[in-house]
PDB file of N, CA and C in Angstrom:
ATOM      1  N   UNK A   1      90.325 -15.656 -78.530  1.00  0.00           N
ATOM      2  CA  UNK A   1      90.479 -16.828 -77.704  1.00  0.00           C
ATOM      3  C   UNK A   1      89.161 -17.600 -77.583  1.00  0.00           C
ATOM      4  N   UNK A   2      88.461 -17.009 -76.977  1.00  0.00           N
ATOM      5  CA  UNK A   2      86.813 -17.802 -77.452  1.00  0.00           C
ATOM      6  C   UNK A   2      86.412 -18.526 -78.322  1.00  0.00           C
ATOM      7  N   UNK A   3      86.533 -17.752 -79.584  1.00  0.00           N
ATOM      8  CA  UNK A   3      86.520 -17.797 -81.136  1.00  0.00           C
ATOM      9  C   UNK A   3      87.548 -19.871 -81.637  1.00  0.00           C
ATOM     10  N   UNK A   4      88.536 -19.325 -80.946  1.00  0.00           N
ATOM     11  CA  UNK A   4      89.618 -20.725 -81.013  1.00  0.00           C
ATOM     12  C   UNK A   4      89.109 -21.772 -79.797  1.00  0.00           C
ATOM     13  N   UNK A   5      88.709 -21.504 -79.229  1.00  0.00           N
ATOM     14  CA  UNK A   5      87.948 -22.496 -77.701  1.00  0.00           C
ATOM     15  C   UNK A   5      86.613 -23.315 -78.358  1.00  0.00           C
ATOM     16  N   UNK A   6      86.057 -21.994 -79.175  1.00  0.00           N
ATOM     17  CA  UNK A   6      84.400 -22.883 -80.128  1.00  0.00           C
ATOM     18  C   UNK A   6      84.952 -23.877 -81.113  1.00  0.00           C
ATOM     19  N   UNK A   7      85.972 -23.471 -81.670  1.00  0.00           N
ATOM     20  CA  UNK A   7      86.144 -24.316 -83.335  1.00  0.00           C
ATOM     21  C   UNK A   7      87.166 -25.699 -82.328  1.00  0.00           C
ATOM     22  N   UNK A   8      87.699 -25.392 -81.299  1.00  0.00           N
ATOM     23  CA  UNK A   8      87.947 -26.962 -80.545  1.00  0.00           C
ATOM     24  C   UNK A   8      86.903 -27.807 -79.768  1.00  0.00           C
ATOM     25  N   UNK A   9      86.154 -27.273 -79.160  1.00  0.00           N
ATOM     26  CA  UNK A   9      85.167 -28.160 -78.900  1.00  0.00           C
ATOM     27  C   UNK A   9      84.217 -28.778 -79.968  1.00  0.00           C
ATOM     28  N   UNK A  10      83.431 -27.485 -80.723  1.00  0.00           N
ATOM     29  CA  UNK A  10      82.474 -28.007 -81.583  1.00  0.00           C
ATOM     30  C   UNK A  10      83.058 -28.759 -83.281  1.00  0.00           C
ATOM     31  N   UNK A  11      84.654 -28.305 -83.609  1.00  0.00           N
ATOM     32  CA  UNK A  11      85.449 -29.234 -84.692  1.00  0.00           C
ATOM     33  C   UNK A  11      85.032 -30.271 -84.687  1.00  0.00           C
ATOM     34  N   UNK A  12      84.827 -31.311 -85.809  1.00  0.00           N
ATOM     35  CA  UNK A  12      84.330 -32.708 -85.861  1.00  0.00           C
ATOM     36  C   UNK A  12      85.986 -33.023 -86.921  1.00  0.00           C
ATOM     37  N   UNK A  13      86.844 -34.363 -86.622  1.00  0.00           N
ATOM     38  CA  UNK A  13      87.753 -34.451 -86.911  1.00  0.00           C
ATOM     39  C   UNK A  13      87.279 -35.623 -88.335  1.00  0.00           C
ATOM     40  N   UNK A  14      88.159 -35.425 -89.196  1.00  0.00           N
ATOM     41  CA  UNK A  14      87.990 -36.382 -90.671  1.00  0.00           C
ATOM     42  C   UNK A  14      87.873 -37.923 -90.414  1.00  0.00           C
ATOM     43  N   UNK A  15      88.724 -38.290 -89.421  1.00  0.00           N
ATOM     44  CA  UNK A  15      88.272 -39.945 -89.241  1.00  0.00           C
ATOM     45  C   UNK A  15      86.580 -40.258 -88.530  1.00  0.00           C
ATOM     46  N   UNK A  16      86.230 -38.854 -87.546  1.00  0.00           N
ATOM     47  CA  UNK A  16      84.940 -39.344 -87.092  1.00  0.00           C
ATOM     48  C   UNK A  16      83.774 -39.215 -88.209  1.00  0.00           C
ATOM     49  N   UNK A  17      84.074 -38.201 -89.235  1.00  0.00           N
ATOM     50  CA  UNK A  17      83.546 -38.172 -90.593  1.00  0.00           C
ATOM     51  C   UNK A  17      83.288 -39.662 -90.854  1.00  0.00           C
ATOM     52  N   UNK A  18      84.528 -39.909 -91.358  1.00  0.00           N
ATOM     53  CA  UNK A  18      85.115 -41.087 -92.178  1.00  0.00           C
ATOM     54  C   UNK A  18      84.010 -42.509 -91.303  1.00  0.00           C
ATOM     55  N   UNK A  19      83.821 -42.270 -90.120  1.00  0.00           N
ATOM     56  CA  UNK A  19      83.487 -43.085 -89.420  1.00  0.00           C
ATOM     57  C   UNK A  19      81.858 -43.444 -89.422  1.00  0.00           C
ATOM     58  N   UNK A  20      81.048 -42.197 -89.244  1.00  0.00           N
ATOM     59  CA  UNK A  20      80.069 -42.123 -89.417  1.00  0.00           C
ATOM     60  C   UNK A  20      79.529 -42.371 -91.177  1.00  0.00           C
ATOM     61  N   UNK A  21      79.893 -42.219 -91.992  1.00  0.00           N
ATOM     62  CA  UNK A  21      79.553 -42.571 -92.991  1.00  0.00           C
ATOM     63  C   UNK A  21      79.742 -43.879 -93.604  1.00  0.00           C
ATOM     64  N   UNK A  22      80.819 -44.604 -92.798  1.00  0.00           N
ATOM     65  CA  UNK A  22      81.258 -45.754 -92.723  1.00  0.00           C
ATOM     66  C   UNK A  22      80.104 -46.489 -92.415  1.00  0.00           C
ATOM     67  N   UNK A  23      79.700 -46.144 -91.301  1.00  0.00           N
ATOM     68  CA  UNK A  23      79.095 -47.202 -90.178  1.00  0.00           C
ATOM     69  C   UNK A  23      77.149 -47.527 -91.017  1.00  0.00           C
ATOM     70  N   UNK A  24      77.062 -46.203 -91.856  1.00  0.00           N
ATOM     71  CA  UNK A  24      75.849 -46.107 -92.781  1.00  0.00           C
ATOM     72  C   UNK A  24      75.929 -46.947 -94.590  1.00  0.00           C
ATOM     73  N   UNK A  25      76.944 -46.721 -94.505  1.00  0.00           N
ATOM     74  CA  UNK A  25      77.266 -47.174 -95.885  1.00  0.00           C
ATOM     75  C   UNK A  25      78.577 -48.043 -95.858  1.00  0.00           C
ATOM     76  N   UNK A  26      78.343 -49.211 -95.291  1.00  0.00           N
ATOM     77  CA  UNK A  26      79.696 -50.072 -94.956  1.00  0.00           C
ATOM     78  C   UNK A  26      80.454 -50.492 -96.392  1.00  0.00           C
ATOM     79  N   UNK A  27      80.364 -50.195 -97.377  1.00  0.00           N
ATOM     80  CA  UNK A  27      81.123 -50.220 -98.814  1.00  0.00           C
ATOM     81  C   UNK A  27      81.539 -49.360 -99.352  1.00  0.00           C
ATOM     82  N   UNK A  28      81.516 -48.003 -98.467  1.00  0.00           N
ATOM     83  CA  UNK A  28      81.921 -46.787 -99.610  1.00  0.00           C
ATOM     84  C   UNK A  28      83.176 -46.250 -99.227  1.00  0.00           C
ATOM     85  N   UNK A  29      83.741 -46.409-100.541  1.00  0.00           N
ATOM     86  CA  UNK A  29      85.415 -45.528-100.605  1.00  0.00           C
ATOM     87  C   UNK A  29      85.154 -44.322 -99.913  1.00  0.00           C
ATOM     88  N   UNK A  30      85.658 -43.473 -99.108  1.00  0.00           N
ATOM     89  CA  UNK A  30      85.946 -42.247 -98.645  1.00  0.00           C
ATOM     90  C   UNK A  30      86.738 -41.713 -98.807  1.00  0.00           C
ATOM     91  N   UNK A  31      87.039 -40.285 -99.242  1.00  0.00           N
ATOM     92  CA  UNK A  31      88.212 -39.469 -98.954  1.00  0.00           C
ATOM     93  C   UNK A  31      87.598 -38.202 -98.748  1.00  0.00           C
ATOM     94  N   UNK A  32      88.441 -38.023 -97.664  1.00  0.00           N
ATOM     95  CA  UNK A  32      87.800 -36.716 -97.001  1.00  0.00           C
ATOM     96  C   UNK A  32      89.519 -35.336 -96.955  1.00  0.00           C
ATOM     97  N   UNK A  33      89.099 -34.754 -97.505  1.00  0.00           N
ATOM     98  CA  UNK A  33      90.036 -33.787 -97.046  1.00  0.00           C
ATOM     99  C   UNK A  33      89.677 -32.348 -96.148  1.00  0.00           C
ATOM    100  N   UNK A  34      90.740 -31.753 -95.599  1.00  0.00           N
ATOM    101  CA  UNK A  34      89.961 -30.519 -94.260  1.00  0.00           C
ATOM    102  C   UNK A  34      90.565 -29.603 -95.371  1.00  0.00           C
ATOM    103  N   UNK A  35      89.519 -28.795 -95.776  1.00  0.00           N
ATOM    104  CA  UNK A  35      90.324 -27.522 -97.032  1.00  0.00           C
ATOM    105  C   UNK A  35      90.858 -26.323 -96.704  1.00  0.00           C
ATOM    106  N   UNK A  36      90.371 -26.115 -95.038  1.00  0.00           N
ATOM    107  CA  UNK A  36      91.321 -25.187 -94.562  1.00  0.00           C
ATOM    108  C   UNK A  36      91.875 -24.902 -94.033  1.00  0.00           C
ATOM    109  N   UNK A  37      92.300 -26.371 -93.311  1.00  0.00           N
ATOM    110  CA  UNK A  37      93.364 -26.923 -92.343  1.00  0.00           C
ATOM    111  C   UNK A  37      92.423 -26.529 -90.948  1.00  0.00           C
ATOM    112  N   UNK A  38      91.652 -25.776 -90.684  1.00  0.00           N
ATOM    113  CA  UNK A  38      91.061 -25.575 -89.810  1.00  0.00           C
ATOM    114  C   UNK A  38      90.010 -27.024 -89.005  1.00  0.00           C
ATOM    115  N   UNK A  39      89.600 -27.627 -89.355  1.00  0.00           N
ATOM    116  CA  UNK A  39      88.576 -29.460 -88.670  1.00  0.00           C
ATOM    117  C   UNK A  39      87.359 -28.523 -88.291  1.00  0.00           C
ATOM    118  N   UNK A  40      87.078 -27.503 -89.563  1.00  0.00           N
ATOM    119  CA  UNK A  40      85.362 -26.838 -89.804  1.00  0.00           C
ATOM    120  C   UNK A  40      85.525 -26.702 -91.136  1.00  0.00           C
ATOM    121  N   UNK A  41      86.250 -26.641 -92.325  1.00  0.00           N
ATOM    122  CA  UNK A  41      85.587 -26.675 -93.429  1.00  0.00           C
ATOM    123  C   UNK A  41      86.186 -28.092 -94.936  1.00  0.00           C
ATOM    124  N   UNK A  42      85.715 -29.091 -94.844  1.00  0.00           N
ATOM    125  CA  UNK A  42      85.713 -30.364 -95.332  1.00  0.00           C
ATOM    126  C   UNK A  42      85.150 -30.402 -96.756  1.00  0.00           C
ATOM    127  N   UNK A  43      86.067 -31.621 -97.317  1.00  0.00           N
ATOM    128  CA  UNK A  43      85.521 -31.812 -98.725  1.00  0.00           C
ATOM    129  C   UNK A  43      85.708 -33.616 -98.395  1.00  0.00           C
ATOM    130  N   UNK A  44      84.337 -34.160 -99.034  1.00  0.00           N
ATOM    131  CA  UNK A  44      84.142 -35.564 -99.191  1.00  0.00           C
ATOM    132  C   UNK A  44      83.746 -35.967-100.306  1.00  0.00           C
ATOM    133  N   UNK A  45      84.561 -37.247-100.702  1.00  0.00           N
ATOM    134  CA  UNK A  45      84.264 -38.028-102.076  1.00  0.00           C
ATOM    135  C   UNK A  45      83.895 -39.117-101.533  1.00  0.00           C
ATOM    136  N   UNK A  46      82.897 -39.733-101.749  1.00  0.00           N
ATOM    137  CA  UNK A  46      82.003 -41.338-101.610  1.00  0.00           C
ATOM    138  C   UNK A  46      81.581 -42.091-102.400  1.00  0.00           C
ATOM    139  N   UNK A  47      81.977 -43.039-102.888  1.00  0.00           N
ATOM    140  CA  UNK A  47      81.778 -43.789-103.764  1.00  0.00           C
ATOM    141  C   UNK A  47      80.808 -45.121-103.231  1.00  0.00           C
ATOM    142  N   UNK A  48      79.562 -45.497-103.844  1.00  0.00           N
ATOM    143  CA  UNK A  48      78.988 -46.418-102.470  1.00  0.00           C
ATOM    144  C   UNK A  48      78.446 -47.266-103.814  1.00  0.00           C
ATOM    145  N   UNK A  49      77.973 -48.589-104.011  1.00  0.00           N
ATOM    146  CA  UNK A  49      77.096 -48.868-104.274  1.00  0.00           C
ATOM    147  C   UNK A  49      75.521 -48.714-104.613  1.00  0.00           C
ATOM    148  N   UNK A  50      75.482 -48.402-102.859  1.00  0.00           N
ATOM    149  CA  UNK A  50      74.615 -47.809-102.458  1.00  0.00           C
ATOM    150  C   UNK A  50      73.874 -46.390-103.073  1.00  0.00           C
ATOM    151  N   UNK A  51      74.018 -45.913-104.089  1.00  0.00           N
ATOM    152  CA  UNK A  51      73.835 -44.809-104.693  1.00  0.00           C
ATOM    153  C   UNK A  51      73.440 -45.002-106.225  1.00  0.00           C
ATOM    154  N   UNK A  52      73.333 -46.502-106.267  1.00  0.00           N
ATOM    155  CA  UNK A  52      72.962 -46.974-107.892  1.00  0.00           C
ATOM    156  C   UNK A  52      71.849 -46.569-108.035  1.00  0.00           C
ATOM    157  N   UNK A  53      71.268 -46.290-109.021  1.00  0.00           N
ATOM    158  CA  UNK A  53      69.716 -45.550-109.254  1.00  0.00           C
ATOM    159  C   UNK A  53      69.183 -43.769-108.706  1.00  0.00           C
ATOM    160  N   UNK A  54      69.969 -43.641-107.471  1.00  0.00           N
ATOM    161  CA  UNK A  54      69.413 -42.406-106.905  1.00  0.00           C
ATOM    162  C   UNK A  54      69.917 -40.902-107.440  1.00  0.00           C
ATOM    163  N   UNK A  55      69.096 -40.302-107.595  1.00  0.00           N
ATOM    164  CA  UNK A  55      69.783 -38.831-107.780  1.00  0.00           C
ATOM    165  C   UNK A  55      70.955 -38.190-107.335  1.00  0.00           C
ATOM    166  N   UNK A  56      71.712 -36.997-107.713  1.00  0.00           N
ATOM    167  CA  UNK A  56      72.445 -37.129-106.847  1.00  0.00           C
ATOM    168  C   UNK A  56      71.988 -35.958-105.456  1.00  0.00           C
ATOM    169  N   UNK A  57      70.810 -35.353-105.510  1.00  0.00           N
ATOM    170  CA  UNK A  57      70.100 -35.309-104.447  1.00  0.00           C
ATOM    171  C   UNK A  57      69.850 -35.713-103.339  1.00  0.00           C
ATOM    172  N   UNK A  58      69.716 -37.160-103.909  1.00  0.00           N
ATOM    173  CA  UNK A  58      69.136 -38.502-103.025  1.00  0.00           C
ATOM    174  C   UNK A  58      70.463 -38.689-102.688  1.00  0.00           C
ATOM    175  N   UNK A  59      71.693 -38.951-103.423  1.00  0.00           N
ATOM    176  CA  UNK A  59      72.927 -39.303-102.820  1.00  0.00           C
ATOM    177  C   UNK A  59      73.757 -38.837-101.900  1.00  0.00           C
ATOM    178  N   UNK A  60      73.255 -37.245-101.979  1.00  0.00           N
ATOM    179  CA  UNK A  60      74.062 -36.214-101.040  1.00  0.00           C
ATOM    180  C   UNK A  60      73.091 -36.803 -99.579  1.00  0.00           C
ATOM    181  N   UNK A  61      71.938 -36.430 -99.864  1.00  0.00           N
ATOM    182  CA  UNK A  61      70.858 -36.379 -98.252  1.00  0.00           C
ATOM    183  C   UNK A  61      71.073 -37.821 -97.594  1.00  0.00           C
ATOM    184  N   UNK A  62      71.514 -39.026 -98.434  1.00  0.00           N
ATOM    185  CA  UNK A  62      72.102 -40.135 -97.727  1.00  0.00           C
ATOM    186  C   UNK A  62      73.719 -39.816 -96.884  1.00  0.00           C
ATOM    187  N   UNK A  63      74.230 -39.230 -97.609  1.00  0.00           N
ATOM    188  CA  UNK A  63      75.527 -38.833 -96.656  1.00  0.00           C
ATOM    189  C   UNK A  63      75.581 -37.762 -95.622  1.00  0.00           C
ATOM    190  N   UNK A  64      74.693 -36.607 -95.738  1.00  0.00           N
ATOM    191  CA  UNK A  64      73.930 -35.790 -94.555  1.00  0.00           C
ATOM    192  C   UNK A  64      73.350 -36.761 -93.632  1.00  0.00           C
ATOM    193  N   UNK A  65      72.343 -37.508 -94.147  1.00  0.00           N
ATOM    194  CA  UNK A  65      72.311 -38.452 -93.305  1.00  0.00           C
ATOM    195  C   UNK A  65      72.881 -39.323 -92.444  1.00  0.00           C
ATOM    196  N   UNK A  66      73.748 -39.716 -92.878  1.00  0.00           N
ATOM    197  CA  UNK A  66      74.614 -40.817 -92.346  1.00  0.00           C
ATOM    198  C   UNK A  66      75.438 -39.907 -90.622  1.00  0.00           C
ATOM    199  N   UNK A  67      75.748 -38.645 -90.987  1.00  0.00           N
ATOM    200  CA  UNK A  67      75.918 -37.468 -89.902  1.00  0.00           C
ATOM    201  C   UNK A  67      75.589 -37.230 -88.689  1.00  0.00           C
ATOM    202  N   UNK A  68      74.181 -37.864 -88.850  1.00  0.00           N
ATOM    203  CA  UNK A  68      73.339 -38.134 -87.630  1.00  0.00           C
ATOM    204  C   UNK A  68      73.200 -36.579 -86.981  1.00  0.00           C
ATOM    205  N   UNK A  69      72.998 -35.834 -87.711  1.00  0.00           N
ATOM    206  CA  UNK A  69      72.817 -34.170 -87.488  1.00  0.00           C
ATOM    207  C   UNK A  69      74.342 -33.570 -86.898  1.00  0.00           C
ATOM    208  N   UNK A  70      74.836 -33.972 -87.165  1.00  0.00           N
ATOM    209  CA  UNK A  70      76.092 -33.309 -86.618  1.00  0.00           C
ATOM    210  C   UNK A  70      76.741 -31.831 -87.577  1.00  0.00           C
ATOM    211  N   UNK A  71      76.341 -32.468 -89.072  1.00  0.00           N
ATOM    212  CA  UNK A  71      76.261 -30.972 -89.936  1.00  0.00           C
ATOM    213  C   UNK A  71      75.703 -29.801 -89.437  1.00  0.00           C
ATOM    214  N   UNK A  72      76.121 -28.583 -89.037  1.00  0.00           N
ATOM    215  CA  UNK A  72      75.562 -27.670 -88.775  1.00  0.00           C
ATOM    216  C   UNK A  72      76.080 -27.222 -88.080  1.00  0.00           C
ATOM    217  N   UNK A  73      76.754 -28.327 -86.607  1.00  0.00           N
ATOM    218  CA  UNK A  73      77.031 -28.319 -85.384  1.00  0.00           C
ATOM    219  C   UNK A  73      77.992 -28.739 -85.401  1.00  0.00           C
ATOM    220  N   UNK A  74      78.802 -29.722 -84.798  1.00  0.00           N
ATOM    221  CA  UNK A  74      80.000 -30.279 -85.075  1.00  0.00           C
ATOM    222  C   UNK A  74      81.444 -29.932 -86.151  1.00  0.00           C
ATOM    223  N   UNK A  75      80.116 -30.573 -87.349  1.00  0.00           N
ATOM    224  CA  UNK A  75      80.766 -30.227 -88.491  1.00  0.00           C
ATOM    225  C   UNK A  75      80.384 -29.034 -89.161  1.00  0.00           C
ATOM    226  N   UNK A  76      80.962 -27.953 -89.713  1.00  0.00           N
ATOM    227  CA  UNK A  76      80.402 -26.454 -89.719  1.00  0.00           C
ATOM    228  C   UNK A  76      79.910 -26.554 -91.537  1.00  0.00           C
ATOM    229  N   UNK A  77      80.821 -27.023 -92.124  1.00  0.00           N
ATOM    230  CA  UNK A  77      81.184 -27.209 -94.153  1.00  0.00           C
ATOM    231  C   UNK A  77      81.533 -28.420 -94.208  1.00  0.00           C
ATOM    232  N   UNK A  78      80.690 -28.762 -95.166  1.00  0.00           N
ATOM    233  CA  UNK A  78      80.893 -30.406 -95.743  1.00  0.00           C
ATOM    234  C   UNK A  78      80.377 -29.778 -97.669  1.00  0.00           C
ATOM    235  N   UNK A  79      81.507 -30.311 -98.171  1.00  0.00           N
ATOM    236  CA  UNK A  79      81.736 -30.127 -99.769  1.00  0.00           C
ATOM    237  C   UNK A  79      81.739 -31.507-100.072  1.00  0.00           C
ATOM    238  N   UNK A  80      80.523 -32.366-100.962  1.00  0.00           N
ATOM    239  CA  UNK A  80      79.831 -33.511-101.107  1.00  0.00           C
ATOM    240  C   UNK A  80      80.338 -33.941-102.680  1.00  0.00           C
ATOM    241  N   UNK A  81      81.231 -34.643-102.920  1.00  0.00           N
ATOM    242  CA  UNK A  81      80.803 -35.334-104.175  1.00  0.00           C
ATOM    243  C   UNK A  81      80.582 -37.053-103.971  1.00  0.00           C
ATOM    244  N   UNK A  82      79.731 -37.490-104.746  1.00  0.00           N
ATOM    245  CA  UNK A  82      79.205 -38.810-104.687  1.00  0.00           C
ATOM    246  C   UNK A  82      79.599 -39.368-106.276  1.00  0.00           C
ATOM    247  N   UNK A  83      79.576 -40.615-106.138  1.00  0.00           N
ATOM    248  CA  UNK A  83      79.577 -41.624-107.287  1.00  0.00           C
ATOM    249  C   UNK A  83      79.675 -43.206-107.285  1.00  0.00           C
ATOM    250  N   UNK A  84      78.916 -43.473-108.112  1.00  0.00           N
ATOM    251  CA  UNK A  84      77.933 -44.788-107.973  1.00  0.00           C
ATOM    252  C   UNK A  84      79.105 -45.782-107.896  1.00  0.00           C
ATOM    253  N   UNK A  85      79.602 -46.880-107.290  1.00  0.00           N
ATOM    254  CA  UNK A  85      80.393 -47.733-107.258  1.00  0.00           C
ATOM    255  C   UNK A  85      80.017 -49.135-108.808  1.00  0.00           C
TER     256      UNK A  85
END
Protein backbone atom coordinates (compact mmCIF):
# COMPACT_ATOMS: atom_id res chain seq x y z
CA UNK A 1 0.00 0.00 0.00
CA UNK A 2 2.76 2.55 0.56
CA UNK A 3 4.63 1.22 -2.34
CA UNK A 4 1.12 2.19 -4.56
CA UNK A 5 0.62 5.68 -2.44
CA UNK A 6 4.61 6.65 -3.75
CA UNK A 7 4.13 5.73 -7.53
CA UNK A 8 0.64 8.12 -7.13
CA UNK A 9 1.98 10.99 -5.78
CA UNK A 10 5.50 11.04 -7.21
CA UNK A 11 3.98 9.43 -11.10
CA UNK A 12 4.50 12.25 -13.65
CA UNK A 13 1.55 11.66 -16.26
CA UNK A 14 2.46 11.61 -20.39
CA UNK A 15 0.62 14.89 -21.22
CA UNK A 16 2.70 16.78 -18.36
CA UNK A 17 5.75 15.10 -20.22
CA UNK A 18 4.30 16.08 -23.45
CA UNK A 19 3.94 19.51 -21.90
CA UNK A 20 7.13 20.30 -20.56
CA UNK A 21 9.01 19.48 -23.56
CA UNK A 22 6.57 21.35 -25.46
CA UNK A 23 6.91 24.49 -23.67
CA UNK A 24 11.13 24.07 -24.40
CA UNK A 25 10.98 23.05 -27.82
CA UNK A 26 7.70 24.62 -29.21
CA UNK A 27 8.13 22.57 -32.75
CA UNK A 28 8.73 19.15 -31.74
CA UNK A 29 6.52 16.16 -32.71
CA UNK A 30 6.10 14.07 -29.49
CA UNK A 31 5.05 10.70 -28.80
CA UNK A 32 5.31 9.47 -25.64
CA UNK A 33 4.21 6.09 -24.64
CA UNK A 34 3.95 4.62 -20.61
CA UNK A 35 5.67 0.97 -21.33
CA UNK A 36 4.37 -0.37 -18.32
CA UNK A 37 1.18 0.96 -17.95
CA UNK A 38 2.41 1.93 -14.62
CA UNK A 39 2.98 6.61 -15.19
CA UNK A 40 6.94 5.54 -13.92
CA UNK A 41 8.38 3.88 -16.82
CA UNK A 42 8.10 6.01 -20.37
CA UNK A 43 9.35 5.91 -23.84
CA UNK A 44 9.71 9.35 -25.91
CA UNK A 45 10.20 10.12 -29.59
CA UNK A 46 11.02 13.98 -30.45
CA UNK A 47 11.49 15.19 -33.45
CA UNK A 48 12.60 19.07 -33.15
CA UNK A 49 14.34 21.17 -35.47
CA UNK A 50 15.96 22.17 -32.83
CA UNK A 51 18.42 19.25 -32.84
CA UNK A 52 19.98 20.12 -36.37
CA UNK A 53 23.74 19.92 -35.93
CA UNK A 54 23.84 18.48 -32.26
CA UNK A 55 24.88 15.12 -31.14
CA UNK A 56 22.65 12.91 -30.11
CA UNK A 57 24.11 13.48 -26.63
CA UNK A 58 23.44 17.03 -26.96
CA UNK A 59 19.88 16.02 -28.14
CA UNK A 60 18.98 13.74 -25.32
CA UNK A 61 20.46 16.43 -22.38
CA UNK A 62 18.14 19.07 -24.28
CA UNK A 63 15.09 16.89 -23.54
CA UNK A 64 16.37 16.02 -19.82
CA UNK A 65 16.48 19.38 -19.85
CA UNK A 66 13.44 20.59 -20.90
CA UNK A 67 12.17 18.29 -17.44
CA UNK A 68 13.20 20.89 -15.34
CA UNK A 69 14.67 18.03 -12.97
CA UNK A 70 11.72 16.19 -12.59
CA UNK A 71 13.67 12.94 -14.06
CA UNK A 72 14.66 11.08 -11.18
CA UNK A 73 11.74 12.27 -9.14
CA UNK A 74 8.53 12.60 -10.66
CA UNK A 75 9.38 10.86 -13.58
CA UNK A 76 11.26 7.53 -12.45
CA UNK A 77 12.32 6.03 -16.63
CA UNK A 78 12.40 8.08 -19.56
CA UNK A 79 13.51 5.88 -22.87
CA UNK A 80 14.80 8.93 -25.31
CA UNK A 81 14.82 8.72 -29.00
CA UNK A 82 15.46 12.02 -30.90
CA UNK A 83 15.51 13.07 -34.60
CA UNK A 84 16.35 16.07 -36.46
CA UNK A 85 13.13 17.58 -38.06
Amino acid sequence: MVKRLYEIIMAMNLKEIEKYIKEAMPDASIEIQDLAGDGNHYSATVISSQFVGKSKIEQHKMVYNSLKGKMGNELHALAIKTKEQ
